[in-house]
C-alpha atoms as a PDB file:
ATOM      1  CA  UNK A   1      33.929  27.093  13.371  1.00  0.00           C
ATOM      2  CA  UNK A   2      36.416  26.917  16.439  1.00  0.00           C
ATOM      3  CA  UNK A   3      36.788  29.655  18.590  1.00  0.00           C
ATOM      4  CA  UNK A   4      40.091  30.241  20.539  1.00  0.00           C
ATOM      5  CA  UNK A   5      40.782  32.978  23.008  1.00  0.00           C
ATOM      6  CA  UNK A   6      43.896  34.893  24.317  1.00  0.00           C
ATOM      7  CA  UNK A   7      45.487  33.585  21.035  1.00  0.00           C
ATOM      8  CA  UNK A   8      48.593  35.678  20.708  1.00  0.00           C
ATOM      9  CA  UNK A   9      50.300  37.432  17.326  1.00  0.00           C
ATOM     10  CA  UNK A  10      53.499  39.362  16.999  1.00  0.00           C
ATOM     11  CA  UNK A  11      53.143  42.807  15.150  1.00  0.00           C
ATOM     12  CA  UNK A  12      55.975  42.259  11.631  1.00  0.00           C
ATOM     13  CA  UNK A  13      57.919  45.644  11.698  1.00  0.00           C
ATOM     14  CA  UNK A  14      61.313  44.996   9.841  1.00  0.00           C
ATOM     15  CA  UNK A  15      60.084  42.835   6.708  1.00  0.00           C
ATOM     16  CA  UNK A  16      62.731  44.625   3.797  1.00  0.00           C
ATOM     17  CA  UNK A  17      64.566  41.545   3.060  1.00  0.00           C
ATOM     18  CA  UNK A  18      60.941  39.601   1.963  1.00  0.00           C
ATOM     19  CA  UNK A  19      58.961  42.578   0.100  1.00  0.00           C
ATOM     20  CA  UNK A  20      59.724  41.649  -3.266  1.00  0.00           C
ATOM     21  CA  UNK A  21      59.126  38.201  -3.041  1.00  0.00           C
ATOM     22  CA  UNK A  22      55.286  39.453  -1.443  1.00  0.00           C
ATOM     23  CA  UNK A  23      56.056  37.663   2.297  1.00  0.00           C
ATOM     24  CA  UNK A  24      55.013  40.271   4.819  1.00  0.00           C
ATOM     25  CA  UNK A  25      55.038  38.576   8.387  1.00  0.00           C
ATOM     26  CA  UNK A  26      55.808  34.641   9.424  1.00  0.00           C
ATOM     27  CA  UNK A  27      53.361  32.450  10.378  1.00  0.00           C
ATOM     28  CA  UNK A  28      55.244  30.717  13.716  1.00  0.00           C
ATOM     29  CA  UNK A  29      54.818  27.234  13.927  1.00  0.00           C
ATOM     30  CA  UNK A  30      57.911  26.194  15.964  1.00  0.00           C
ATOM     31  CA  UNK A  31      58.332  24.279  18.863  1.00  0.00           C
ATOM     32  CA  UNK A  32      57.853  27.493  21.502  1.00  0.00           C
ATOM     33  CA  UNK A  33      55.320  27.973  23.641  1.00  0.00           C
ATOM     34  CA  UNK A  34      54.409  31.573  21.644  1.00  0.00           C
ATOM     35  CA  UNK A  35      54.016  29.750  18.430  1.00  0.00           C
ATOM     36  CA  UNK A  36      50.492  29.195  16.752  1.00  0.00           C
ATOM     37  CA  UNK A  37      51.130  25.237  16.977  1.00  0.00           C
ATOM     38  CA  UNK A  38      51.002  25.520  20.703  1.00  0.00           C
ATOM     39  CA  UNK A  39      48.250  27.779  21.029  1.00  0.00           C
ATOM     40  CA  UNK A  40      46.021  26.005  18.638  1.00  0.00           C
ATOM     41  CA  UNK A  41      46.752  22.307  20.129  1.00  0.00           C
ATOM     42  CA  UNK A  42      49.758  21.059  19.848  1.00  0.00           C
ATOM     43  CA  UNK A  43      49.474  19.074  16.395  1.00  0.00           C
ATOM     44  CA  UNK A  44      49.698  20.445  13.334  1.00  0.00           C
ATOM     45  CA  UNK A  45      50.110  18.801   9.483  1.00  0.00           C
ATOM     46  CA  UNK A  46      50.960  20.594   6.405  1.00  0.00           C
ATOM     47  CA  UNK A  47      50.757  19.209   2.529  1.00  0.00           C
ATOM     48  CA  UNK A  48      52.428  20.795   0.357  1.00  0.00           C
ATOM     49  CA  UNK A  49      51.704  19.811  -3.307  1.00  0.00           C
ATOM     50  CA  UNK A  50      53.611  22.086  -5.718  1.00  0.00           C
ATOM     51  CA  UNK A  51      55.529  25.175  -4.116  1.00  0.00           C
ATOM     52  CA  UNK A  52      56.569  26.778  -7.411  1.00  0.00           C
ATOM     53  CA  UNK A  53      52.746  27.108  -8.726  1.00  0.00           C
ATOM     54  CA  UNK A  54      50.933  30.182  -7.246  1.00  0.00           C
ATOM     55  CA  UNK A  55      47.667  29.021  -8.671  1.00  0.00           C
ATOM     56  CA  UNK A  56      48.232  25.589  -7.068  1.00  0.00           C
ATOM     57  CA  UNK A  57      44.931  25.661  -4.556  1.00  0.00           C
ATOM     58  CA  UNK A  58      45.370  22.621  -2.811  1.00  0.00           C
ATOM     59  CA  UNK A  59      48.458  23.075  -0.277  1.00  0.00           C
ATOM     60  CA  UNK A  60      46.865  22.714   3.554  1.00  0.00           C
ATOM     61  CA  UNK A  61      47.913  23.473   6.697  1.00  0.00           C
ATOM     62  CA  UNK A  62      46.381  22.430   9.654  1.00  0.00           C
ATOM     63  CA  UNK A  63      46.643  22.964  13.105  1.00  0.00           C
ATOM     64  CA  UNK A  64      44.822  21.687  15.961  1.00  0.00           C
ATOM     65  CA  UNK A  65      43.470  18.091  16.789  1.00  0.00           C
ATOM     66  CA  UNK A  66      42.204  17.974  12.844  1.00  0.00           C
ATOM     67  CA  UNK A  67      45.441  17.797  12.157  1.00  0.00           C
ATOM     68  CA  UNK A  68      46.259  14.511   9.531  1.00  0.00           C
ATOM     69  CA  UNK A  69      48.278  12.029  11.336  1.00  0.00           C
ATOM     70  CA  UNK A  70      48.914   9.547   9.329  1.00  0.00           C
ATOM     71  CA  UNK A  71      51.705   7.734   7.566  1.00  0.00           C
ATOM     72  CA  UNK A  72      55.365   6.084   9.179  1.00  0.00           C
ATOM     73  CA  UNK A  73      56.351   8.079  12.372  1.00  0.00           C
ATOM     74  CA  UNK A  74      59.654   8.717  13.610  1.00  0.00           C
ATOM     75  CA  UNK A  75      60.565  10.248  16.821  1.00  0.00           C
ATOM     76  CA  UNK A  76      60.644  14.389  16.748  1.00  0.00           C
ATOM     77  CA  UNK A  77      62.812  16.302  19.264  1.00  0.00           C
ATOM     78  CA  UNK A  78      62.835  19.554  19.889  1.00  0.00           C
ATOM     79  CA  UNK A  79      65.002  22.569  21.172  1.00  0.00           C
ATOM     80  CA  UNK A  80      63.202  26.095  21.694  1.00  0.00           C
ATOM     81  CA  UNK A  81      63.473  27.246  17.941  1.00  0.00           C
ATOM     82  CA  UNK A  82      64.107  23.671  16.120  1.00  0.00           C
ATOM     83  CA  UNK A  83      62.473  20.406  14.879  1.00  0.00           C
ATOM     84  CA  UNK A  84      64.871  17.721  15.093  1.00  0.00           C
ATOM     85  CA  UNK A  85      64.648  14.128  12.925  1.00  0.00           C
ATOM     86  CA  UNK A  86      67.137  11.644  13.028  1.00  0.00           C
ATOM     87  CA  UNK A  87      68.449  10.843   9.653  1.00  0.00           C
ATOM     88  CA  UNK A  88      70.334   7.534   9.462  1.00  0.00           C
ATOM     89  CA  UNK A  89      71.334   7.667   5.572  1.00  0.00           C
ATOM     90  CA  UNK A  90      70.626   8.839   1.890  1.00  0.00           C
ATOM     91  CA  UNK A  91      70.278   6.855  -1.041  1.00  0.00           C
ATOM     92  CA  UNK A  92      70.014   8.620  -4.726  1.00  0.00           C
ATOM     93  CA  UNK A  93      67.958   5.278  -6.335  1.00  0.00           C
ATOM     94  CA  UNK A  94      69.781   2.002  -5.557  1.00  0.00           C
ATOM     95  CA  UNK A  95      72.859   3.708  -4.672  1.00  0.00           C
ATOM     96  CA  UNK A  96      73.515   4.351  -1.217  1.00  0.00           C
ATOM     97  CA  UNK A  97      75.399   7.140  -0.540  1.00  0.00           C
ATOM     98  CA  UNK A  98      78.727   6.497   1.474  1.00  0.00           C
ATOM     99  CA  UNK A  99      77.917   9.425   4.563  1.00  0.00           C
ATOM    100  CA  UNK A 100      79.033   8.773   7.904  1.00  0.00           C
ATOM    101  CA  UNK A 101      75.563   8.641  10.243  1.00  0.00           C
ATOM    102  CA  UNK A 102      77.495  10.359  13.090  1.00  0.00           C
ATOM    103  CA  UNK A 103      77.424  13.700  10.918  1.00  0.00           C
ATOM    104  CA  UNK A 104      73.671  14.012  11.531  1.00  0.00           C
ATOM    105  CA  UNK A 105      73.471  12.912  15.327  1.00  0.00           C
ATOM    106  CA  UNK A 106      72.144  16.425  17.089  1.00  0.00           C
ATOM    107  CA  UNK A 107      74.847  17.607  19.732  1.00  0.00           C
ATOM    108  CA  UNK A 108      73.065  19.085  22.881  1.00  0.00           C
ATOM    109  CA  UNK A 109      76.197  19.653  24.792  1.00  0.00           C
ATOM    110  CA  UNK A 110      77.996  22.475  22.265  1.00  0.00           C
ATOM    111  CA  UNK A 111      75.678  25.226  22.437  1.00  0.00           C
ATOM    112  CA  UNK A 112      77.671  27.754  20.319  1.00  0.00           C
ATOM    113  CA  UNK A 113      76.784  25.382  17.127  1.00  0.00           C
ATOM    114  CA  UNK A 114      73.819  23.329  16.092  1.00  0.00           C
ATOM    115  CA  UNK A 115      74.595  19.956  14.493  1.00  0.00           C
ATOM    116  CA  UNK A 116      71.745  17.534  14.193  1.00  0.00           C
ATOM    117  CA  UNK A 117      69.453  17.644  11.156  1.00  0.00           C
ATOM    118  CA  UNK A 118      66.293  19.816  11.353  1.00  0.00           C
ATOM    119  CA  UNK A 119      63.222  19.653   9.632  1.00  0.00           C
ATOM    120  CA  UNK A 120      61.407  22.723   8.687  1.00  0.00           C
ATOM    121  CA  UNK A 121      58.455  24.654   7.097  1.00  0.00           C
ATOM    122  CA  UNK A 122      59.984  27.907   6.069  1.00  0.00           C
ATOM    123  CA  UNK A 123      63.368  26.996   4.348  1.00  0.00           C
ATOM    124  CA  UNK A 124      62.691  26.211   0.812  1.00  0.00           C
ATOM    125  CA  UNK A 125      65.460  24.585  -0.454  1.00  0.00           C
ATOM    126  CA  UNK A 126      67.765  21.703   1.786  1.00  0.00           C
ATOM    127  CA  UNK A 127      71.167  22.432   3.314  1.00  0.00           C
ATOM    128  CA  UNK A 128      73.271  19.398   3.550  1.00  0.00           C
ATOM    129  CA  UNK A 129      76.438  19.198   6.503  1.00  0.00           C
ATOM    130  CA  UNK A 130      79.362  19.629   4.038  1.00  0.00           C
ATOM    131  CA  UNK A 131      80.484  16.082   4.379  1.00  0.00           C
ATOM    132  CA  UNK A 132      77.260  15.015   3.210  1.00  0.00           C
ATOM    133  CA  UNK A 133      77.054  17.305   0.719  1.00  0.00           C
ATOM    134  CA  UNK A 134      80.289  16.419  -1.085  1.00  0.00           C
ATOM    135  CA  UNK A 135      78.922  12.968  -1.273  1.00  0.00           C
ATOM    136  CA  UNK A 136      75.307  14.022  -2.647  1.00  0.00           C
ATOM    137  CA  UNK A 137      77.181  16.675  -5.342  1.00  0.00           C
ATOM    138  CA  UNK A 138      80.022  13.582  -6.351  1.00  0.00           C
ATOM    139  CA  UNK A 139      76.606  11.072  -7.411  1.00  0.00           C
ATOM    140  CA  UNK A 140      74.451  14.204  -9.026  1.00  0.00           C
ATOM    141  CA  UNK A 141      77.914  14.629 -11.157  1.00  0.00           C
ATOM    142  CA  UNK A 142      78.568  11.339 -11.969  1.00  0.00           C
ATOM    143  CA  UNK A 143      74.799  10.776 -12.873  1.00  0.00           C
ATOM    144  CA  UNK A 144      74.318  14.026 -15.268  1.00  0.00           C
ATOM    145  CA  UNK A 145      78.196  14.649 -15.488  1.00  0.00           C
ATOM    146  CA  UNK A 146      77.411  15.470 -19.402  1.00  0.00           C
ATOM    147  CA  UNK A 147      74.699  18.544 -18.682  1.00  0.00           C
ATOM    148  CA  UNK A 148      77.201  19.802 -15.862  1.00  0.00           C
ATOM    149  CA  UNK A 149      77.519  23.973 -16.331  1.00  0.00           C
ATOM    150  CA  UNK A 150      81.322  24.437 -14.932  1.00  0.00           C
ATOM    151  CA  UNK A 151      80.780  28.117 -13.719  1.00  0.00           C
ATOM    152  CA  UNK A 152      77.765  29.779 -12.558  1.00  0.00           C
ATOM    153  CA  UNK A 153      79.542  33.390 -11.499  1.00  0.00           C
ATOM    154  CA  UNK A 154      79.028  35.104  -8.299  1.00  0.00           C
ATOM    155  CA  UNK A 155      77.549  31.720  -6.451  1.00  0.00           C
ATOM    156  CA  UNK A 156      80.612  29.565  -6.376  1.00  0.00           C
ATOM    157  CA  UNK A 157      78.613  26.884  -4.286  1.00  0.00           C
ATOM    158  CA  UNK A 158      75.937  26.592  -6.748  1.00  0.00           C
ATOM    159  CA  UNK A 159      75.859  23.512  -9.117  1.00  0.00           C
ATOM    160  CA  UNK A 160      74.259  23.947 -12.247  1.00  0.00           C
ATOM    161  CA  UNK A 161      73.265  22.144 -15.443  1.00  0.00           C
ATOM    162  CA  UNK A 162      72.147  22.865 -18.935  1.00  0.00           C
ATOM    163  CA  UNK A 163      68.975  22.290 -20.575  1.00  0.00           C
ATOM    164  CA  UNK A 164      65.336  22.203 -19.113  1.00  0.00           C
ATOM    165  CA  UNK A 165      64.995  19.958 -15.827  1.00  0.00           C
ATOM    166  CA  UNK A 166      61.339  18.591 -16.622  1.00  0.00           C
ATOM    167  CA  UNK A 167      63.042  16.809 -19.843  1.00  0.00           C
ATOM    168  CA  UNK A 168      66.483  16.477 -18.720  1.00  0.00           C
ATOM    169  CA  UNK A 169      65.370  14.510 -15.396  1.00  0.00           C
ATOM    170  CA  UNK A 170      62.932  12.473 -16.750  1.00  0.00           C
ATOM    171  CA  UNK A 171      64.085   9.234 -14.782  1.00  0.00           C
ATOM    172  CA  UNK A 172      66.133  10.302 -12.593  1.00  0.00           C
ATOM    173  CA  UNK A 173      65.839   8.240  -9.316  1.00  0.00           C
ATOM    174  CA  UNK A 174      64.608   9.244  -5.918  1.00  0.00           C
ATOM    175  CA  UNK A 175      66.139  10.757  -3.379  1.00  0.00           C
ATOM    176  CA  UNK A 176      65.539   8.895   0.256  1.00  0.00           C
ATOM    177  CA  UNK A 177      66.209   9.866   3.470  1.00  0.00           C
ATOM    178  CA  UNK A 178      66.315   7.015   5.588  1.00  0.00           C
ATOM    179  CA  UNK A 179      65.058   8.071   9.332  1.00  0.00           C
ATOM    180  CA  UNK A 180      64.881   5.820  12.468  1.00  0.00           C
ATOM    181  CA  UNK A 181      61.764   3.546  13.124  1.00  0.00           C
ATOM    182  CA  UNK A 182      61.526   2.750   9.365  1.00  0.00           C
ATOM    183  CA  UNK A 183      59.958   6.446   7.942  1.00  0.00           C
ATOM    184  CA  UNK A 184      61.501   7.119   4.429  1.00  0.00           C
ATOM    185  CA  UNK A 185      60.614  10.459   2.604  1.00  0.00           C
ATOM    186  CA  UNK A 186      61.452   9.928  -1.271  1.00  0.00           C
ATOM    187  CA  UNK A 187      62.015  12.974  -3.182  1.00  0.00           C
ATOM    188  CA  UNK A 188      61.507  13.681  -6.420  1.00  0.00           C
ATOM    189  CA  UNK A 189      63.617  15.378  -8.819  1.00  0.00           C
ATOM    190  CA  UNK A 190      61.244  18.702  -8.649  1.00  0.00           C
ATOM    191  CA  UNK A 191      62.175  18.474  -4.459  1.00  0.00           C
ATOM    192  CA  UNK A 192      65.956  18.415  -5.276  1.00  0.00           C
ATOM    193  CA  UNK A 193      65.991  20.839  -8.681  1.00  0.00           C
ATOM    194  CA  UNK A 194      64.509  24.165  -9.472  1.00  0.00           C
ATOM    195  CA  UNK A 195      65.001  26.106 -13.244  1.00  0.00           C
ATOM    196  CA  UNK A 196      67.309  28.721 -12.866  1.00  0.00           C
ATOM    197  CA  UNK A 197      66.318  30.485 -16.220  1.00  0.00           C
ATOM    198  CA  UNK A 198      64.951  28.637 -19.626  1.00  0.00           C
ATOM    199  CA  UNK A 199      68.299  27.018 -20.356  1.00  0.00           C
ATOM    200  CA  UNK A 200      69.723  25.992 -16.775  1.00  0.00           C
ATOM    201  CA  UNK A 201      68.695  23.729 -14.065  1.00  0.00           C
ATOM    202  CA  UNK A 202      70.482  23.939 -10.628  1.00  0.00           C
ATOM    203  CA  UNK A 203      70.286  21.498  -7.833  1.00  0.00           C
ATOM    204  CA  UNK A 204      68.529  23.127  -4.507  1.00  0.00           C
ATOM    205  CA  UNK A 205      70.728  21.459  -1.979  1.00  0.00           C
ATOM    206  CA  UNK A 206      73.759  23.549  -0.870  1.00  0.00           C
ATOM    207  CA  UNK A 207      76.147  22.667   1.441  1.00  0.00           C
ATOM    208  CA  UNK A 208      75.510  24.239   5.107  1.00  0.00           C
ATOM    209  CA  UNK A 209      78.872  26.036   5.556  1.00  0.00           C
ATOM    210  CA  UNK A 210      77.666  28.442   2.713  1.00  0.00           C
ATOM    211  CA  UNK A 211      74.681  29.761   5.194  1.00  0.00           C
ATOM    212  CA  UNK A 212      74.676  33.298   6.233  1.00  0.00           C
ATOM    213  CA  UNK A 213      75.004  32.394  10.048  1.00  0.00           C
ATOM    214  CA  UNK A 214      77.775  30.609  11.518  1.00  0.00           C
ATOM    215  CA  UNK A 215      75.746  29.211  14.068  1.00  0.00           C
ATOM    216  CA  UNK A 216      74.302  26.829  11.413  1.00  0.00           C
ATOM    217  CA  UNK A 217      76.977  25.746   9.416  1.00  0.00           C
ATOM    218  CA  UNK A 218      77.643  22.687  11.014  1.00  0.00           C
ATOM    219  CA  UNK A 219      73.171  21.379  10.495  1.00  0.00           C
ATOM    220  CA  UNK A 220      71.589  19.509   7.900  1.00  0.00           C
ATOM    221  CA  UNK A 221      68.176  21.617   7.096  1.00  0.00           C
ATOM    222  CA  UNK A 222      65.579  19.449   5.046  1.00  0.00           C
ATOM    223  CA  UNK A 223      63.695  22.262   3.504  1.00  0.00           C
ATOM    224  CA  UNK A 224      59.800  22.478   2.172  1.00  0.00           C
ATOM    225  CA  UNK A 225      60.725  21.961  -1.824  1.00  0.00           C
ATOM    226  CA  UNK A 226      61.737  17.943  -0.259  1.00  0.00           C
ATOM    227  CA  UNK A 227      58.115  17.877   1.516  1.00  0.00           C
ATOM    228  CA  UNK A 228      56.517  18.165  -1.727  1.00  0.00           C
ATOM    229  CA  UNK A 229      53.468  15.975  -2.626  1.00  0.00           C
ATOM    230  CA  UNK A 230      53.381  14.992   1.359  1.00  0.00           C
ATOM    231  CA  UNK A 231      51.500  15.290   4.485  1.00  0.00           C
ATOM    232  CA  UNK A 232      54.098  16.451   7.194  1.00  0.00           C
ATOM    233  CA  UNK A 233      52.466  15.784  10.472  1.00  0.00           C
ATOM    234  CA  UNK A 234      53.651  16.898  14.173  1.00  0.00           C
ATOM    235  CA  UNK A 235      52.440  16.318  17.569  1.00  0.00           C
ATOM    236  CA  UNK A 236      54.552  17.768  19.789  1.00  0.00           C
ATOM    237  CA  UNK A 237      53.083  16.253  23.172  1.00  0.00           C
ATOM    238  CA  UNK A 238      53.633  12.287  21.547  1.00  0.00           C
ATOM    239  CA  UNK A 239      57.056  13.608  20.189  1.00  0.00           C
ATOM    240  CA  UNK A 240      56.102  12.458  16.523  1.00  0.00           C
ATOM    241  CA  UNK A 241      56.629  13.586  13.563  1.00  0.00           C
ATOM    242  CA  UNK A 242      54.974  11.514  10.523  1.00  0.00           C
ATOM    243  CA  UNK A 243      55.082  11.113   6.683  1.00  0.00           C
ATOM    244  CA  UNK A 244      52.857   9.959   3.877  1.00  0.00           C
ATOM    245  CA  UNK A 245      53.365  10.027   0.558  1.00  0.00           C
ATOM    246  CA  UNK A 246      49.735  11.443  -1.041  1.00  0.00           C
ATOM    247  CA  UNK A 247      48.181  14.286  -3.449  1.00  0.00           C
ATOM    248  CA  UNK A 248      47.013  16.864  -1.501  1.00  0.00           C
ATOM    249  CA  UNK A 249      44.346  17.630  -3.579  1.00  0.00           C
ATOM    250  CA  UNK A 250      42.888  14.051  -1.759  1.00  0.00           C
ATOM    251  CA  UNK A 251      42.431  16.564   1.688  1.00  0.00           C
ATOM    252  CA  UNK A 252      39.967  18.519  -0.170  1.00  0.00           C
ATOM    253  CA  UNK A 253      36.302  18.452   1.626  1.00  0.00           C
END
């Protein structure tokens, strides 16, 4: 056992929007000197093996220098709230996806926006920059176009198809997200799909401009369903952020 001291915690007071879903404070891991990454050492790693299964036991966070480093690293930069990656391209399979790199680059001169693409533990699914997103919704159309679901009422940004996604994707290629010094994270269809009731499948990337706050709608958010069945690693003081590909049930003692 470790012992830290003068370890701070907020007190959770406004929680409404998260009671039925059972959340009832955050755990703060950003890049802030408050957060418990900081306190606790300045690495941390999550694995996150299946984040629809509540009975799943083997998802692991930890923080602190027995924190799993391991895997390709690409550089991490950081604002006061943010985790920043850069993402140089997606491919769905073999097929490369025609998105102009520029539309990911993080601005640090605009401040009334954030562009850049951010990585992060508490978003579930991913928001895609709308240019990017047009491209990514054009291929998952032209690769299912004959399960497509036209209308899905209230949520006109949703994209939806019939039938059940664990028979209806069987084969469908990887999504990969190219970043810079060679570190790919390859998501699989359960990353980029959830089961919106026992006949329809939707796909859990949205385009940014749909978010709540206008201050995001111009960021690319890659969300925890795409971290699935990998160790995310951070240490903040080498400005590294790493990925490996691995069942997390390999981290039990």
């Amino acid at each position: 056992m470790v012992v830290v001291s003068q370890v701070m915690f907020g007190c959770s007071t406004i929680v409404q929007e998260y009671i039925k879903d059972g959340i009832n404070g955050v755990f703060g891991l950003g890049p802030e000197n408050i957060s418990m990454a900081r306190q606790l050492g300045n690495k941390f790693s999550n694995c996150i093996g299946d984040f629809f299964d509540p009975n799943y036991i083997y998802n692991r966070l930890i923080l602190g220098d027995g924190a799993n480093m391991d895997g390709y690293a690409t550089p991490l930069e950081m604002s006061e709230a943010h985790y920043y990656l850069n993402l140089q391209g997606k491919d769905i399979g073999l097929n490369e996806l025609d998105i102009d790199e520029g539309v990911f680059r993080r601005n640090v001169t605009d401040q009334s926006k954030l562009i850049g693409v951010i990585i992060d533990s508490g978003t579930p699914a991913t928001w895609l920059i709308d240019q990017a997103h047009d491209r990514f919704r054009n291929e998952g159309r032209r690769t299912l176009a004959r399960l497509v679901v036209e209308y899905m009422g209230e949520c006109v940004y949703c994209f939806c198809f019939k039938g059940n996604m664990t028979q209806e994707l069987l084969g469908f290629p990887n999504v990969i997200c190219h970043f810079s010094d060679g570190a790919d994270l390859q998501v699989g269809f359960n990353g980029i799909f959830y089961q919106h009731n026992s006949s329809i499948f939707c796909m859990a990337v949205f385009p940014s401009s749909q978010l709540p706050e206008e201050h995001f709608r111009y960021v690319t958010i890659i969300g925890v369903m795409a971290q699935q069945n990998y160790n995310v690693g951070y240490d903040l003081l080498a400005k590294k952020l790493y990925f490996q590909s691995i069942d997390c049930q390999l981290y039990v003692d």
